[in-house]
Each structure stands twice: as structure tokens, then as C-alpha cells.
N, C-alpha and C. Protein backbone atom coordinates (compact mmCIF):
# COMPACT_ATOMS: atom_id res chain seq x y z
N UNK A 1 63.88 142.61 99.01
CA UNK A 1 65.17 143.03 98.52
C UNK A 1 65.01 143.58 97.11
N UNK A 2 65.17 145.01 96.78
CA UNK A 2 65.32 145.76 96.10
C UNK A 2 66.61 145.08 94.95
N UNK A 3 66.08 144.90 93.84
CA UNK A 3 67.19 145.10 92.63
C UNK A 3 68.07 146.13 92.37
N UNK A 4 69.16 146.37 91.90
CA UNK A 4 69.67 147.65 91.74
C UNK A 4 69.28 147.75 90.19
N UNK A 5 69.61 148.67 89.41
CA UNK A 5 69.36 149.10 88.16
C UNK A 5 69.95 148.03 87.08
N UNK A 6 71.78 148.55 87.78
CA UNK A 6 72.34 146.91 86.71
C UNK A 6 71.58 145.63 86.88
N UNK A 7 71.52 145.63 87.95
CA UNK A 7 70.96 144.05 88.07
C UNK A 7 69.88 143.78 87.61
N UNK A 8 69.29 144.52 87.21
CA UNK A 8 68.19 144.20 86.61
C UNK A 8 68.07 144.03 85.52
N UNK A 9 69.08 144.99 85.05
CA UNK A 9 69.65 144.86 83.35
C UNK A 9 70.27 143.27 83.06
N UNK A 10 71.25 143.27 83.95
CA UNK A 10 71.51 141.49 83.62
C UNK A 10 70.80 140.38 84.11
N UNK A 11 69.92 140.90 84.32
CA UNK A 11 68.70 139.50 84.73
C UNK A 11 68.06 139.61 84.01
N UNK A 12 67.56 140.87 83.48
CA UNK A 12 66.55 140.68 82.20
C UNK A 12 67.18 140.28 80.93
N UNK A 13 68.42 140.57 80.11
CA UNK A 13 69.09 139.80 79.58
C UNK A 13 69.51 138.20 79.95
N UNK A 14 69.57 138.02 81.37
CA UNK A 14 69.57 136.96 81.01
C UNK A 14 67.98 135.51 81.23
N UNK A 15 67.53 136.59 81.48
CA UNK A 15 66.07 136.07 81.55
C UNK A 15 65.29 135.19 79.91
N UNK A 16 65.94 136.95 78.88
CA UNK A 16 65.27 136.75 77.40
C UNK A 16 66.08 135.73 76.68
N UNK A 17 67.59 135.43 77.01
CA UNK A 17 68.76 134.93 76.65
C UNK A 17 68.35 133.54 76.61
N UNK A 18 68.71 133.06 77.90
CA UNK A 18 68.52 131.72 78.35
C UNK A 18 67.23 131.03 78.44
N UNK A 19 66.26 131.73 79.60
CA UNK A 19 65.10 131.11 79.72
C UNK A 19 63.75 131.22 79.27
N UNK A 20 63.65 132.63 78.10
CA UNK A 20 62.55 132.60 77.33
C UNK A 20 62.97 131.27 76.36
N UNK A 21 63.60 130.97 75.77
CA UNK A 21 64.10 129.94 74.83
C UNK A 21 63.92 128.39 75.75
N UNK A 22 64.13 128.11 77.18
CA UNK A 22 63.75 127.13 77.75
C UNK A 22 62.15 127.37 77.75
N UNK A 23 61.45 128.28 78.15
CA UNK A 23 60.05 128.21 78.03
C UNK A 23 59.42 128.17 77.02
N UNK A 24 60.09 128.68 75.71
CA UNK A 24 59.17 128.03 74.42
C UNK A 24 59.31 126.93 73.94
N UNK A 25 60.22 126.62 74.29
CA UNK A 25 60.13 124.47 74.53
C UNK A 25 59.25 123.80 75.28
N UNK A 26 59.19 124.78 76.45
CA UNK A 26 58.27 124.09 76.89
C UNK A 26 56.79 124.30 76.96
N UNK A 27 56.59 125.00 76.19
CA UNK A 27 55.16 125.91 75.80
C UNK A 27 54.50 124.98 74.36
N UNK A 28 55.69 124.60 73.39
CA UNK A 28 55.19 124.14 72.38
C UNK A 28 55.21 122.49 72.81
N UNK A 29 55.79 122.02 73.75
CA UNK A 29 55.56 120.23 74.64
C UNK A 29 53.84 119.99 74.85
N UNK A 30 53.78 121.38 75.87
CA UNK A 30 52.67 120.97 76.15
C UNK A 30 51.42 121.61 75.39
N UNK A 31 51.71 121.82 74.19
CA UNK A 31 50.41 122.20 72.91
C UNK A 31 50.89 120.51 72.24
N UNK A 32 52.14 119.86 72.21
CA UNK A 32 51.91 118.72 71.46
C UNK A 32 51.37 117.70 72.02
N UNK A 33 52.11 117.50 73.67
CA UNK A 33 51.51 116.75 74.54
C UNK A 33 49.67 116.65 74.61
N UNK A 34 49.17 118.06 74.00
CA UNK A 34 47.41 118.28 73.98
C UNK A 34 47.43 117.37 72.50
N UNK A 35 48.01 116.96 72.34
CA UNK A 35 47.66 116.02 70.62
C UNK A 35 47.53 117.55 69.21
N UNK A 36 47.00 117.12 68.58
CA UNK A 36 46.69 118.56 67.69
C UNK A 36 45.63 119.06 68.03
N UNK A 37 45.23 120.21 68.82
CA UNK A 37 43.78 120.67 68.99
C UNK A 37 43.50 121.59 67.88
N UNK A 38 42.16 122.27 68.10
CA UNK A 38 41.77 123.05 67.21
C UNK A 38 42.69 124.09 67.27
N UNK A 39 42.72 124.89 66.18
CA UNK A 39 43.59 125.92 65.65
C UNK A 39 43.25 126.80 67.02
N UNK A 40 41.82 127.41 66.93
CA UNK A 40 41.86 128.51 67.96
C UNK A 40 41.92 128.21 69.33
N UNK A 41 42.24 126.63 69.53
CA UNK A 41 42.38 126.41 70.76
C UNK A 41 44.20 126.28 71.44
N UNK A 42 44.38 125.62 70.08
CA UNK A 42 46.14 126.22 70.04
C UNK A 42 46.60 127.67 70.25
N UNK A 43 45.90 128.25 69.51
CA UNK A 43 46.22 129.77 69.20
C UNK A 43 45.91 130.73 70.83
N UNK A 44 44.71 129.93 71.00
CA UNK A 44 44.58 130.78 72.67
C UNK A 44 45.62 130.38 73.76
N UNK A 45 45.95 129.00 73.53
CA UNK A 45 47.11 128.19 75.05
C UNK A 45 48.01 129.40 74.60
N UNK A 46 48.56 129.58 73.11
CA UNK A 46 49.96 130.14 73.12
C UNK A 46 49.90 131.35 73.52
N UNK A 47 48.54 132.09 73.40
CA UNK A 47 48.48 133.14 73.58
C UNK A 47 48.38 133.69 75.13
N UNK A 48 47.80 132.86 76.33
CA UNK A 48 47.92 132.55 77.33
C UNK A 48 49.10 132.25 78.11
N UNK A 49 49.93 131.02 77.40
CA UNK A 49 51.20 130.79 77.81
C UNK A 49 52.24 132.18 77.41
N UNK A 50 52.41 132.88 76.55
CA UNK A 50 52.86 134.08 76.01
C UNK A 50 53.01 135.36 76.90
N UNK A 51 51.32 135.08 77.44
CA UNK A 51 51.17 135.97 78.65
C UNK A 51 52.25 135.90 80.10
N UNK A 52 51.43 134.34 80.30
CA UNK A 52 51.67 134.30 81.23
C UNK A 52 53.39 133.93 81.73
N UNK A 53 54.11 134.32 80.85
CA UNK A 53 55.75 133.74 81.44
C UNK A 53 55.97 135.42 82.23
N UNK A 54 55.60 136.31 81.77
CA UNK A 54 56.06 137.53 81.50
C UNK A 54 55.95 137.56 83.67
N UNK A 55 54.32 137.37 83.48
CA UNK A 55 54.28 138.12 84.94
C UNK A 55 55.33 137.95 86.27
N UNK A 56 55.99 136.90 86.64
CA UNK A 56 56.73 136.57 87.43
C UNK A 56 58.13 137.68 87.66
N UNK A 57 58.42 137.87 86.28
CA UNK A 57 59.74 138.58 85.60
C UNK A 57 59.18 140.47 85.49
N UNK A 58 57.48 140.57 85.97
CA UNK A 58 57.19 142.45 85.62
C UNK A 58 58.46 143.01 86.47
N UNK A 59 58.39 142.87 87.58
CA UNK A 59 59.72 143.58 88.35
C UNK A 59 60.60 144.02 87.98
N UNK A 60 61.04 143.02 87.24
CA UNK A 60 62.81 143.13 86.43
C UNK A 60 62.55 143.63 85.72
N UNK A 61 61.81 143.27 85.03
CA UNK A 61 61.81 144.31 83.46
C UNK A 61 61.70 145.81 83.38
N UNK A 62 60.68 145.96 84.84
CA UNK A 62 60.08 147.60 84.82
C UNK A 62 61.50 148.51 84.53
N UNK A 63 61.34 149.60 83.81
CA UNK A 63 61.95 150.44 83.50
C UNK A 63 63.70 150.11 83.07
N UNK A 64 64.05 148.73 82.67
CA UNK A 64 65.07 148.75 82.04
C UNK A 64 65.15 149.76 81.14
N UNK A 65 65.21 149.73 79.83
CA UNK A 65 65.09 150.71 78.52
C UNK A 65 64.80 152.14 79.16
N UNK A 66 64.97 152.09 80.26
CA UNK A 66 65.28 153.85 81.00
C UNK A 66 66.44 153.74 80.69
N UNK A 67 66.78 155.58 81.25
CA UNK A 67 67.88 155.77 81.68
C UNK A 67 68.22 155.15 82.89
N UNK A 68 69.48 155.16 83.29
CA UNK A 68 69.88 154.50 84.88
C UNK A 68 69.70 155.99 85.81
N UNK A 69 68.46 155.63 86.32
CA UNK A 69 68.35 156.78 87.86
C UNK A 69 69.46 156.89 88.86
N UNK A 70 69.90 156.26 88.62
CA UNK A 70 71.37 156.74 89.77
C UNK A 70 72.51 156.63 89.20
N UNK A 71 72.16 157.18 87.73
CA UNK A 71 73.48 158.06 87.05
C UNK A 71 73.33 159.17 87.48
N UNK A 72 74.62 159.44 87.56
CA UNK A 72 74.93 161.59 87.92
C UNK A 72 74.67 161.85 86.74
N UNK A 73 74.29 162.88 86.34
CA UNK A 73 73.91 163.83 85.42
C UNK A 73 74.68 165.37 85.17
N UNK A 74 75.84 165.02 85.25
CA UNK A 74 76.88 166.26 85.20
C UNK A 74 77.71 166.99 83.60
């Protein structure tokens, strides 16, 4: 099932809105839950975890910040 254009617009808003902000809670739990590790070992989880929220959500995101393709153009 195909997204339409809006919908994608308000899922990705509400994607960055709501649940990027639930996942950096829970991104910085489990760097504390690791106790304090080394700097570059912190620095790689976040950089990893950073990555990795994105991929699930490539779909939605693709080509928001377009124009809407199934605007008329008159």
C-alpha cells in the first residue's frame, strides 16, 4: 500500500514530532544502561543508533521537500 504525497507529509512530521524525541530517550537509556563507556565507544552507539532509526521511516521521507507530483500545474 502506496502512501499518498500528503500522507507522507503528515507522517513524516509526525514521525520527527513525536517519535524522534521518544527514540532519543531511548538511545541515551541504553548508552547509560552501558554504564559510562569509552568516549569513542559512546560516540560510535550514537552514531549507529542515529543511523539506524532513520531506515524503517526511508519510504516516508523520500521526496517530501518536493513538490507534490499530483499537483496540477496550471
Amino acid at each position: 500500500m502506496a502512501l499518498s504525497y500528503k500522507a507522507r507529509r503528515i507522517w513524516s512530521v509526525v514521525i520527527l514530532v513525536v517519535g524522534l524525541p521518544i527514540y532519543i530517550v531511548l538511545a541515551t537509556s541504553i548508552v547509560s544502561l552501558m554504564g559510562r563507556p569509552n568516549i569513542l565507544v559512546e560516540l560510535l552507539v550514537y552514531v549507529v543508533l542515529g543511523i539506524v532509526w532513520i531506515l524503517p521511516f526511508k519510504s516516508v521521507f523520500r521526496g517530501v521537500g518536493q513538490a507534490d507530483p499530483d499537483a496540477n500545474d496550471e
